[in-house]
Protein backbone atom coordinates (compact mmCIF):
# COMPACT_ATOMS: atom_id res chain seq x y z
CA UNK A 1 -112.17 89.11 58.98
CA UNK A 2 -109.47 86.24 59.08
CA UNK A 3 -105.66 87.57 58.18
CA UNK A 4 -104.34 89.90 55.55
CA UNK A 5 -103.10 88.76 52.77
CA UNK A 6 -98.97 86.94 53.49
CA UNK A 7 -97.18 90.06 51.59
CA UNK A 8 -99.22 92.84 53.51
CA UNK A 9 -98.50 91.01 56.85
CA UNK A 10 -94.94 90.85 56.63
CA UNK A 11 -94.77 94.17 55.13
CA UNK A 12 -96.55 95.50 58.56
CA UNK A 13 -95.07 93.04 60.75
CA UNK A 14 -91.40 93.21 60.11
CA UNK A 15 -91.46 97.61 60.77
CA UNK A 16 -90.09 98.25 63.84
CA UNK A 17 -91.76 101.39 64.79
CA UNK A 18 -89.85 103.65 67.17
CA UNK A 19 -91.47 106.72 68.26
CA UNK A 20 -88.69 108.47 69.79
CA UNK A 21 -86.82 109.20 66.90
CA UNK A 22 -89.73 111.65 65.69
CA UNK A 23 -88.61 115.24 66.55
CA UNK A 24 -90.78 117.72 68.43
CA UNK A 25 -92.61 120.84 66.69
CA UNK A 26 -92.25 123.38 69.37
CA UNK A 27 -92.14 126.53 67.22
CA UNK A 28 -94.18 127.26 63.65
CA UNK A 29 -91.58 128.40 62.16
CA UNK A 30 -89.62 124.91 62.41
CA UNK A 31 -92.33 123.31 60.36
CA UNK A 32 -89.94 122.52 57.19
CA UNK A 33 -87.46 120.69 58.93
CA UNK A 34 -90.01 119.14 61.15
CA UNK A 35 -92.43 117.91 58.82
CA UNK A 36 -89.45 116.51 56.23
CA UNK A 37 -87.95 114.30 59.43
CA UNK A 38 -91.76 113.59 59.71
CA UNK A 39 -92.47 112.24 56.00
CA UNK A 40 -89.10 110.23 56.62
CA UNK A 41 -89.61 108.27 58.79
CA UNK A 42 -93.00 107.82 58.35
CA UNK A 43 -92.13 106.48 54.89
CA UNK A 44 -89.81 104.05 56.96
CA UNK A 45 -92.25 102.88 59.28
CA UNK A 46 -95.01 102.27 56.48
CA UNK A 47 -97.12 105.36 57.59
CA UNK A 48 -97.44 108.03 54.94
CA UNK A 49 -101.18 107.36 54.59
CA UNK A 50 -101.53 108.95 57.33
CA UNK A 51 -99.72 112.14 55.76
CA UNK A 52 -101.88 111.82 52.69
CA UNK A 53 -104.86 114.13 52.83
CA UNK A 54 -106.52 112.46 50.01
CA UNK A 55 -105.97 108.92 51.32
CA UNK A 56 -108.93 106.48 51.71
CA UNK A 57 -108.18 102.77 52.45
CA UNK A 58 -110.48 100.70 49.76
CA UNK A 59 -110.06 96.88 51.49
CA UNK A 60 -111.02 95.87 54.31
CA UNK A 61 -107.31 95.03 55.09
CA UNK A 62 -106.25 98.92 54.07
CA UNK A 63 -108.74 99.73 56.48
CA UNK A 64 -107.09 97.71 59.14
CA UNK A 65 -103.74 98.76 58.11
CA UNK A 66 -104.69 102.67 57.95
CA UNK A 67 -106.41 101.97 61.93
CA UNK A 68 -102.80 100.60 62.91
CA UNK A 69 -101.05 103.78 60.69
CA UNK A 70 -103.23 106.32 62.48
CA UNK A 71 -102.50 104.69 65.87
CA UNK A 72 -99.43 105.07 66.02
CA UNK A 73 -99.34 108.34 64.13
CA UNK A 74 -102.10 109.68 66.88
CA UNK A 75 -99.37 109.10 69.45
CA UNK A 76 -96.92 110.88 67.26
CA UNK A 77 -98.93 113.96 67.33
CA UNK A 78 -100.30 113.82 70.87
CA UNK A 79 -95.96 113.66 72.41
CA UNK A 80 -94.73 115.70 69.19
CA UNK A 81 -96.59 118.30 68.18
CA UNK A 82 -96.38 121.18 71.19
CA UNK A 83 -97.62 124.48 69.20
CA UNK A 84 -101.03 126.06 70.47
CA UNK A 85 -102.16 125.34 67.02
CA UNK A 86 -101.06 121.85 66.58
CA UNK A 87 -102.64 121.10 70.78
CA UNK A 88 -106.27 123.03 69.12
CA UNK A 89 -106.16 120.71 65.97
CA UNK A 90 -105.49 118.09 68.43
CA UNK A 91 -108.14 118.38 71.12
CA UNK A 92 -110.66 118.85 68.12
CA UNK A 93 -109.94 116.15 66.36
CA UNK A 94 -109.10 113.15 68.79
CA UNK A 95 -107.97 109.81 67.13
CA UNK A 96 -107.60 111.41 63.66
CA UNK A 97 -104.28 112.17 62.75
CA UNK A 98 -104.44 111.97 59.08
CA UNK A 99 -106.81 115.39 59.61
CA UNK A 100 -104.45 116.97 62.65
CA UNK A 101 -101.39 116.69 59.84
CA UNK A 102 -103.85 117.85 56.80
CA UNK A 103 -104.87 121.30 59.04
CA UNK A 104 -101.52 121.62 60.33
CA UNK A 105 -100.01 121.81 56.83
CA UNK A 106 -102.96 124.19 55.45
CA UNK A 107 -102.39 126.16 58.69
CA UNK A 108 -98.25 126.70 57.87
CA UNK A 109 -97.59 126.06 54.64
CA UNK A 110 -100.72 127.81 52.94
CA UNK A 111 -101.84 130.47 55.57
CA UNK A 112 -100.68 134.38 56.40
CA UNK A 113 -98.20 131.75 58.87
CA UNK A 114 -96.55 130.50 55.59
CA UNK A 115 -96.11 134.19 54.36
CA UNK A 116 -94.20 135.17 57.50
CA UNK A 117 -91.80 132.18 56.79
CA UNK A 118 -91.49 132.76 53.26
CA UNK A 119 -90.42 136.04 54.19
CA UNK A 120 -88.02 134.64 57.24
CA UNK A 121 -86.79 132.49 54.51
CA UNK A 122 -85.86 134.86 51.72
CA UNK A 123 -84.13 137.02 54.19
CA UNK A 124 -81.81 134.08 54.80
CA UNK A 125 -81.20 133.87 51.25
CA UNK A 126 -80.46 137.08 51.16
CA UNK A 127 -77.78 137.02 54.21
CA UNK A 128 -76.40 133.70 53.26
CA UNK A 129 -72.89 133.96 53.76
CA UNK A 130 -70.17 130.70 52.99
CA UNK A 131 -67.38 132.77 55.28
CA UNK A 132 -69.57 131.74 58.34
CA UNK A 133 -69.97 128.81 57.11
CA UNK A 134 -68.57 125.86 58.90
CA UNK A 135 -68.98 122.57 57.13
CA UNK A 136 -67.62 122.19 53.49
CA UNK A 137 -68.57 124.49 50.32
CA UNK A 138 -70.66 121.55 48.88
CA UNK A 139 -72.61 120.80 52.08
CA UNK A 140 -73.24 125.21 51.74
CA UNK A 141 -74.71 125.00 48.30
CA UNK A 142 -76.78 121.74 49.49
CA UNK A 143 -78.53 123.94 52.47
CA UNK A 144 -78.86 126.86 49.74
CA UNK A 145 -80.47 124.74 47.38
CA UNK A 146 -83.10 123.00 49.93
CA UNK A 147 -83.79 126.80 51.09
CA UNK A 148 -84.53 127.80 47.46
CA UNK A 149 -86.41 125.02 47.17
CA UNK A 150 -88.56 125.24 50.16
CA UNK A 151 -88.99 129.16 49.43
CA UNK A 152 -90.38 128.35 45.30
CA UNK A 153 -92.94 125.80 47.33
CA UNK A 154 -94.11 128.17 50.11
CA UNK A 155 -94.54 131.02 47.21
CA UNK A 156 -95.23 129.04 44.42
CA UNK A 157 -99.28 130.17 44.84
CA UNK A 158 -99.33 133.33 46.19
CA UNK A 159 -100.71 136.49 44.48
CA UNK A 160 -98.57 139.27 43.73
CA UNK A 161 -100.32 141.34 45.84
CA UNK A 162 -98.97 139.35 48.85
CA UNK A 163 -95.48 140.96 48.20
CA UNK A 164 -94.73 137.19 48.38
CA UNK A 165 -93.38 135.73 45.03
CA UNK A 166 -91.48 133.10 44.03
CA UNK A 167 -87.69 134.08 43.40
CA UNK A 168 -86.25 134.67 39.67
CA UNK A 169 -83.37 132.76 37.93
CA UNK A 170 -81.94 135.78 37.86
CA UNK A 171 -82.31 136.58 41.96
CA UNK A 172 -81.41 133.20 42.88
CA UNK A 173 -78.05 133.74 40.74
CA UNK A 174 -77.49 137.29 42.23
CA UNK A 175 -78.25 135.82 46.01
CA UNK A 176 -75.42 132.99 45.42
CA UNK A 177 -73.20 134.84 44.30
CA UNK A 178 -73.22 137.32 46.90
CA UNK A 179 -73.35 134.02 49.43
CA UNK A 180 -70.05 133.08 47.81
CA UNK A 181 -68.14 136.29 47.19
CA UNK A 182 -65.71 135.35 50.55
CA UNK A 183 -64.64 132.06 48.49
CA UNK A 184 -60.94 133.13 45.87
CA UNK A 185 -62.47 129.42 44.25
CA UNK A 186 -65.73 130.38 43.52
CA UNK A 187 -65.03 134.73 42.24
CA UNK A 188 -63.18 132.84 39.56
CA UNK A 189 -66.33 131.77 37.97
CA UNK A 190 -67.55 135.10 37.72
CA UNK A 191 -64.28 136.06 36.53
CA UNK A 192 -64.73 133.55 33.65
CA UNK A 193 -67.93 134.71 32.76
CA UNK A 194 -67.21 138.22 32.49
CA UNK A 195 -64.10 137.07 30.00
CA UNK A 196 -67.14 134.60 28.29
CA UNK A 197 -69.10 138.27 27.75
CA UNK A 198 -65.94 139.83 26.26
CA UNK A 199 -65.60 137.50 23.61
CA UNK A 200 -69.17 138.16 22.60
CA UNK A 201 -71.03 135.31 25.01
CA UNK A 202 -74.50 135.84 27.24
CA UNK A 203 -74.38 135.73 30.73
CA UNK A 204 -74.23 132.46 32.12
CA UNK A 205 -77.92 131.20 33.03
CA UNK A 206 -78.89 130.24 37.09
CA UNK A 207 -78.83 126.59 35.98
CA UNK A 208 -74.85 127.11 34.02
CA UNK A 209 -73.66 128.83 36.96
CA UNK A 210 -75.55 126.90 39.72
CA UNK A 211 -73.71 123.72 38.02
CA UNK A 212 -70.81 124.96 37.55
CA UNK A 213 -70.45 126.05 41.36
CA UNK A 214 -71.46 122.72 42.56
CA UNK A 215 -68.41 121.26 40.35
CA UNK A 216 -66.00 123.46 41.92
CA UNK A 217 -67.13 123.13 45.66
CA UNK A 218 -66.74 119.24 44.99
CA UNK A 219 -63.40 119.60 43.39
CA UNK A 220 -62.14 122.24 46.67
C-alpha cells in the first residue's frame, strides 16, 4: 500500500506509547476513575478510536492506523482489565478491543452494575464531609463537583421507577452545604443569604451559591 501520508506518519511515529502507566481495573466499582485515566492517556497516545464505539476507519491508512490503535489497546486490556466481566468480554472477543471497551462500558455504566454505583455514589454525596478532608477547600469542592458530575451521567437515563434519578439543584445545594457546615468561612455564606431573604431576596440558586463557594475556598 506504499506509506501514509507525511502528517499521519509523524503524527503516529513521534507517540511514545507506554503501557505501564495505564492503571488496573480490579474492582467494578472503580470504573470512573479507571476509565477517565483510560480516555487520557489514550488521547495522548493517539488511541481514542479505539474507545469510540461508533468508530470505523474510512482509508486504507485509518485502517492501518486503527490495526496499530487496537494493538496496542488489545494489550491494554489483556494486563489491565482483571474483573470476571472484563476477562469474559475478553476471551470472547480476542483481538478486538474497541468491542471489549464498548461492552465493558454498557456493562457498568448502563446496566443494574451502574445502578449500584449510582447509589454508592449518592451516598457519598450525602456523607461528604470537608472536616475529614485533608487537602485544601478548593481541591474538596473539585472532588464534589466531578462526583456530581459523574452521578447526573450514571442517572441521567434511568426511569423513575429505578429509584435512581438524577439529583436536583436544590439537593445538590442542600448536600454541599451540609459537606461544608465544619468550615466558620463557608456558614458565612449561608449567613448572607439568610440576611439577602430578610431584605426581601430569593434564595440563592445551586449555580449562585456553588460559585460563590468556589470564590471563597480560593480566597481561604
Amino acid at each position: 500500500y506504499g506509506q501514509p501520508p507525511p502528517y499521519q506518519r509523524s503524527i503516529r511515529d513521534s507517540i511514545k506509547k507506554d503501557p505501564n502507566i495505564y492503571p488496573k481495573l480490579k474492582s467494578d466499582k472503580n470504573y470512573e476513575s479507571w476509565i477517565a485515566s483510560v480516555q487520557a492517556f489514550a488521547n495522548l497516545h493517539g488511541t481514542m478510536n479505539v474507545l469510540d464505539a461508533n468508530y470505523k476507519p474510512d482509508t486504507i491508512w485509518d485502517v492501518q492506523a486503527f490495526e496499530d490503535q487496537q494493538a496496542f489497546m488489545c494489550s491494554i486490556a489483556i494486563t489491565k482489565i482483571s474483573t470476571p466481566t472484563g476477562k469474559t468480554y475478553l476471551r470472547n472477543h480476542p483481538g478486538d478491543a474497541q468491542k471489549v471497551f464498548q461492552l465493558l462500558h454498557h456493562e457498568l455504566r448502563q446496566s443494574l452494575k451502574a445502578e449500584y454505583s449510582a447509589d454508592d455514589l449518592r451516598q457519598k454525596l450525602e456523607s461528604a464531609d470537608l472536616s475529614t478532608w485533608t487537602g485544601t477547600y478548593a481541591s474538596f469542592i473539585e472532588q464534589w463537583d466531578q462526583n456530581v458530575h459523574t452521578y447526573d451521567e450514571l442517572t441521567a437515563n434511568k426511569g423513575a421507577d429505578t429509584g435512581i434519578v438524577p439529583l436536583t439543584d436544590g439537593e445538590k445545594k442542600r448536600m454541599l452545604k451540609c459537606a461544608l457546615k465544619s468550615s466558620a468561612a463557608m456558614n458565612k455564606l449561608t449567613t448572607d443569604e439568610n440576611v439577602q431573604k430578610a431584605f426581601g431576596h430569593g434564595n440563592w440558586s445551586y449555580s449562585i451559591y456553588h460559585n460563590l463557594v468556589m470564590t471563597t475556598a480560593i480566597e481561604d
